[in-house]
Protein backbone atom coordinates (compact mmCIF):
# COMPACT_ATOMS: atom_id res chain seq x y z
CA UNK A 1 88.93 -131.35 17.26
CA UNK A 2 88.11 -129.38 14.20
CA UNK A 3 84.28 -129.11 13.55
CA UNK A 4 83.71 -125.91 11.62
CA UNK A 5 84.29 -127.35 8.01
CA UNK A 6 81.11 -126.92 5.98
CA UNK A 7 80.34 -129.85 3.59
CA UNK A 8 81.67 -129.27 0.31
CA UNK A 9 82.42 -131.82 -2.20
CA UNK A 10 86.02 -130.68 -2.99
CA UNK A 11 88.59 -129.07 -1.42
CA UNK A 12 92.52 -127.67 -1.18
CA UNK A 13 94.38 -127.82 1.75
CA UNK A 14 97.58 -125.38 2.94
CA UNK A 15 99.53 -127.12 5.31
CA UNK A 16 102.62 -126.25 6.79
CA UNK A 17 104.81 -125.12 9.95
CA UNK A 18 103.74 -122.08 11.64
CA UNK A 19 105.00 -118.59 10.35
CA UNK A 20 105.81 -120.18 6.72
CA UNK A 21 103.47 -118.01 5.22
CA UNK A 22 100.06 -119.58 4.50
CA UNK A 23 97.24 -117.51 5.84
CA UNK A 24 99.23 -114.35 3.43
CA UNK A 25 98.94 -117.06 0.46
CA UNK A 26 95.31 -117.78 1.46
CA UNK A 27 94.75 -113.70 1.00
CA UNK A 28 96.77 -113.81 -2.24
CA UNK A 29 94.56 -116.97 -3.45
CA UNK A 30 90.90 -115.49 -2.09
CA UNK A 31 91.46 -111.91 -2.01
CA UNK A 32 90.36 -111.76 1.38
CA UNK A 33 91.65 -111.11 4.87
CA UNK A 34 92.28 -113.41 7.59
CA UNK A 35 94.29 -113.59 10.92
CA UNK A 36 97.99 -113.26 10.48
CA UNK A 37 100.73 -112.58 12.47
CA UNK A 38 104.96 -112.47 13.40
CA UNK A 39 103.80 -114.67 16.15
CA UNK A 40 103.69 -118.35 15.46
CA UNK A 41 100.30 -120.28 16.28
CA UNK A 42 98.26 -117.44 15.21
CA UNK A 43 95.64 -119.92 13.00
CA UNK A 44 94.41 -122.36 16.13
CA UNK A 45 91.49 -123.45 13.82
CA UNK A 46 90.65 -124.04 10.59
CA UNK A 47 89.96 -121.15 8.18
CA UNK A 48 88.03 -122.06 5.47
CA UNK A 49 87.19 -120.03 2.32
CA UNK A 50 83.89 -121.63 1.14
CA UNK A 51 82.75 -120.59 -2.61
CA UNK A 52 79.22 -122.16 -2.00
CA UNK A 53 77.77 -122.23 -5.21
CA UNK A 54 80.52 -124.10 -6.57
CA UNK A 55 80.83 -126.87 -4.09
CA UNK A 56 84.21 -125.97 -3.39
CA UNK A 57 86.44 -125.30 -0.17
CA UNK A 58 89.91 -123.90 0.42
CA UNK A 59 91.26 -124.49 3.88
CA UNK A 60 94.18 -122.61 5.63
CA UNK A 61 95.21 -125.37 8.39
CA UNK A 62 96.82 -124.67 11.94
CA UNK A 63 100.50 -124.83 12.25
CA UNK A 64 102.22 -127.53 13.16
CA UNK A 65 105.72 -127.65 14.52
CA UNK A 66 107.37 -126.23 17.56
CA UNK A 67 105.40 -123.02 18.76
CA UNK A 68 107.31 -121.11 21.58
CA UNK A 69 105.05 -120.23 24.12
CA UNK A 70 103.13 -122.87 23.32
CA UNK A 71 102.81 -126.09 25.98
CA UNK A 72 104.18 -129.07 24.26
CA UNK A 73 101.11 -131.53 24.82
CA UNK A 74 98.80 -128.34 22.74
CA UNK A 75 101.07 -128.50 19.97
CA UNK A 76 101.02 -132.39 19.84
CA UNK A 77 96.98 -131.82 20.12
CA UNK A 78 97.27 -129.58 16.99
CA UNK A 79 99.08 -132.23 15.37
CA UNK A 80 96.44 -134.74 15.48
CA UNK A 81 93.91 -132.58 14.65
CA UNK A 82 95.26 -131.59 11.69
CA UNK A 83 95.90 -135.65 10.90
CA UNK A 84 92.37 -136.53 11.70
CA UNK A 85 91.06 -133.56 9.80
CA UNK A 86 93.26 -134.90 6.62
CA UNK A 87 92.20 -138.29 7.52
CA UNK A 88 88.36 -137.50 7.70
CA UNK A 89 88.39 -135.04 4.31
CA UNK A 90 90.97 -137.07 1.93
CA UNK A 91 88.22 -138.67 -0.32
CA UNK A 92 87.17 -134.58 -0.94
CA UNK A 93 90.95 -133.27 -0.54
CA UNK A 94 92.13 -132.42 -4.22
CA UNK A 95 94.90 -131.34 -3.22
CA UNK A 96 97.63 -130.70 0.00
CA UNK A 97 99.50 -127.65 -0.52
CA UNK A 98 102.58 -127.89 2.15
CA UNK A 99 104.04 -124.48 2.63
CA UNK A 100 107.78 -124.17 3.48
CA UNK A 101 109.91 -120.93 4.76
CA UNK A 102 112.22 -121.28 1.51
CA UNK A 103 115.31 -119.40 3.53
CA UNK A 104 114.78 -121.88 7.03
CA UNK A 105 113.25 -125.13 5.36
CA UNK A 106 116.38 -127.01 4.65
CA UNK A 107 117.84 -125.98 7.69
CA UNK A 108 114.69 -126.95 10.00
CA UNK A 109 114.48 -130.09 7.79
CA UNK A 110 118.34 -131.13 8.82
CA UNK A 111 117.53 -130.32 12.21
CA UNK A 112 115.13 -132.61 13.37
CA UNK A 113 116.09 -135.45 11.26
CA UNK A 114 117.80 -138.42 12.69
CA UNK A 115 117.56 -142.46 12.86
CA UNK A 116 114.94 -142.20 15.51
CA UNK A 117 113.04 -138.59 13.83
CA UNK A 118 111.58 -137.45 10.83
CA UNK A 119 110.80 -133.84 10.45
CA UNK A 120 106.80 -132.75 10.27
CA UNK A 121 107.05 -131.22 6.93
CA UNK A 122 108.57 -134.19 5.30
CA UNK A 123 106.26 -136.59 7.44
CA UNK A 124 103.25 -134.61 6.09
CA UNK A 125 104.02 -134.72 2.35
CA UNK A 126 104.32 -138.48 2.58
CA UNK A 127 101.21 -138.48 4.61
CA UNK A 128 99.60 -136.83 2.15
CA UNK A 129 100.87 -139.58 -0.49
CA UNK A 130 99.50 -142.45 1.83
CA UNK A 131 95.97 -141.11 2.11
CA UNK A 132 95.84 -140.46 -1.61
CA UNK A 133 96.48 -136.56 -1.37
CA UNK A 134 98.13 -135.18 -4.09
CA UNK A 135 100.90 -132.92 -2.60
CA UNK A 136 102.21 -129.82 -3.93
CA UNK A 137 105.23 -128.07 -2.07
CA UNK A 138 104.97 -124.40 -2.01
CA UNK A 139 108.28 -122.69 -1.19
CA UNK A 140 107.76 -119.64 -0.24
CA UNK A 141 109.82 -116.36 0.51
CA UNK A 142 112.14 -117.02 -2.42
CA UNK A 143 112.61 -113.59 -2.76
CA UNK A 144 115.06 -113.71 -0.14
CA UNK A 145 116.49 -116.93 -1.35
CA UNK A 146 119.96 -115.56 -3.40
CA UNK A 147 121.18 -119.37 -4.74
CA UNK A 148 117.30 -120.05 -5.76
CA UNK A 149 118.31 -123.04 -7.83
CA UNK A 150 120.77 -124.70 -5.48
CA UNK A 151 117.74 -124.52 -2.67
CA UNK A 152 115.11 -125.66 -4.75
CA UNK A 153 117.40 -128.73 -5.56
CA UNK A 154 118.19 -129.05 -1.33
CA UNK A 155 114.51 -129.13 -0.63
CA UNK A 156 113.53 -131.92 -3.54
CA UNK A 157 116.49 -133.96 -2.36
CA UNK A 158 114.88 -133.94 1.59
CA UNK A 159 111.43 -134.75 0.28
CA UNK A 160 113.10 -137.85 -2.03
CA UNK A 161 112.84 -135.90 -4.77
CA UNK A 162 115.94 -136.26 -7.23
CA UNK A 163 117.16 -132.78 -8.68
CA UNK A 164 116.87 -130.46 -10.43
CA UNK A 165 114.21 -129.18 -9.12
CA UNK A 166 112.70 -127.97 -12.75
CA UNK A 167 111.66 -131.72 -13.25
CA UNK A 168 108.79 -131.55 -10.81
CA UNK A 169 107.13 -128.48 -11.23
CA UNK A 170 103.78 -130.35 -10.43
CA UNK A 171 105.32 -131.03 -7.03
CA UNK A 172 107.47 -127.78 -6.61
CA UNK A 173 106.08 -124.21 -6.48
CA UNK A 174 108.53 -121.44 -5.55
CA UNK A 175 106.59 -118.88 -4.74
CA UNK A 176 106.59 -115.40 -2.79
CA UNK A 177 103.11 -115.12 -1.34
CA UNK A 178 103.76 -111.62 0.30
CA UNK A 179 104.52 -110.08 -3.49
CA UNK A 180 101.67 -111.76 -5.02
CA UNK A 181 104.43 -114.15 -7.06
CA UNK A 182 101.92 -117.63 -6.60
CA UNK A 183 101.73 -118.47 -10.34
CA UNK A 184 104.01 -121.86 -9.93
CA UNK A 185 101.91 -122.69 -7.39
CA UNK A 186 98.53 -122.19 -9.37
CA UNK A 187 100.01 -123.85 -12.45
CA UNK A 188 100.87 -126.88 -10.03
CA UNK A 189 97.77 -126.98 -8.60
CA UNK A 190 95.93 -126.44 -12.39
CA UNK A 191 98.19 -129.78 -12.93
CA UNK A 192 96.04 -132.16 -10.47
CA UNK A 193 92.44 -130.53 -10.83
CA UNK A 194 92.99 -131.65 -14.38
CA UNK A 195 93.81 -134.78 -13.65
CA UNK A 196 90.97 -134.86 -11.07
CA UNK A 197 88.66 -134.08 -13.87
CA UNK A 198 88.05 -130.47 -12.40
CA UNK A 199 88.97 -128.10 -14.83
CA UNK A 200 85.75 -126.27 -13.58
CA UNK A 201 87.87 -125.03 -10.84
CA UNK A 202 90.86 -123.62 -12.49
CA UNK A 203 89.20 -120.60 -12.02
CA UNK A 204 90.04 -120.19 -7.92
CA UNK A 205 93.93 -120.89 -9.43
């Protein structure tokens, strides 16, 4: 279980499979280092960016997914972790960020879906929704996406989103954390503070 969060009033989550990205977009956001790696299941614990004075907490949470190397019943403990953390935090939660591997997502997605299975990033965005959670999706690695469009319309279609994609640029972000290309994301973010009455935090976005 996750016990490391300090008690801040509000918060934004990234949330995602492992090796999508978000402990680089974490640096981009904070300007500040943390653990990253090619190896997936690097972040086994929260990392959270605390700006004290301003009552305010951005979180960079474990990966969920299929890890290899990693024992199935530790990845399912991961899993709930992350769930109970969300669960615990939603009242202070602002905001989920899920981060997706814009080349793999659709593919991964397609994968594991079935009448009996429904894929952890597309479980987690509607998780979010239940708890209350606003949830942004941050595609990331577009760079390397050539039919950006056609992808960004793929990805809104598996999360029940009808297309194009341009229509929910509150809920879309494509974004290429590596180059420092995050302004979708911050504008989508800017989008729900407002409407959480914190404009005081644009500043962090």
């Amino acid at each position: 279980m996750f016990e490391t969060r300090p008690e801040r009033g509000a918060e934004v989550i990234l949330a995602g499979r492992s090796n999508v990205g978000k402990s680089t977009l974490m640096r981009e956001i904070t300007g500040h280092d943390f653990d990253t790696g090619q190896r997936p299941g690097v972040t086994r614990q929260p990392n959270n960016y605390d700006w004290v004075a301003e009552d305010f907490l951005l979180t960079d949470l474990p990966g969920f997914g299929f890890m290899k190397g990693l024992p199935e019943d530790a990845q399912e403990e991961i899993k709930t972790d992350i769930i109970r953390y969300v669960e615990g935090h939603s009242t202070d939660i602002l905001v989920g960020v899920l981060v997706l591997d814009g080349k793999a997502a659709v593919d991964i997605i397609d994968r594991h879906s079935g009448p009996d299975s429904v894929p952890h990033a597309v479980e987690m965005y509607h998780f979010l929704r239940d708890v209350d959670i606003e949830p942004v999706i941050a595609v990331n690695k577009m760079d390397k996406v050539p039919e950006r469009d056609d992808r960004l319309d793929a990805i809104c279609d598996r999360f029940g989103l009808l297309p194009p994609w341009q229509q929910w640029q509150e809920r879309i972000a494509p974004i290429s954390a590596k180059r420092g290309t995050i302004q979708p994301l911050n504008d989508a973010v800017r989008h729900h503070l407002h409407e959480a009455n914190r404009d005081d935090l644009f500043k962090f976005f």
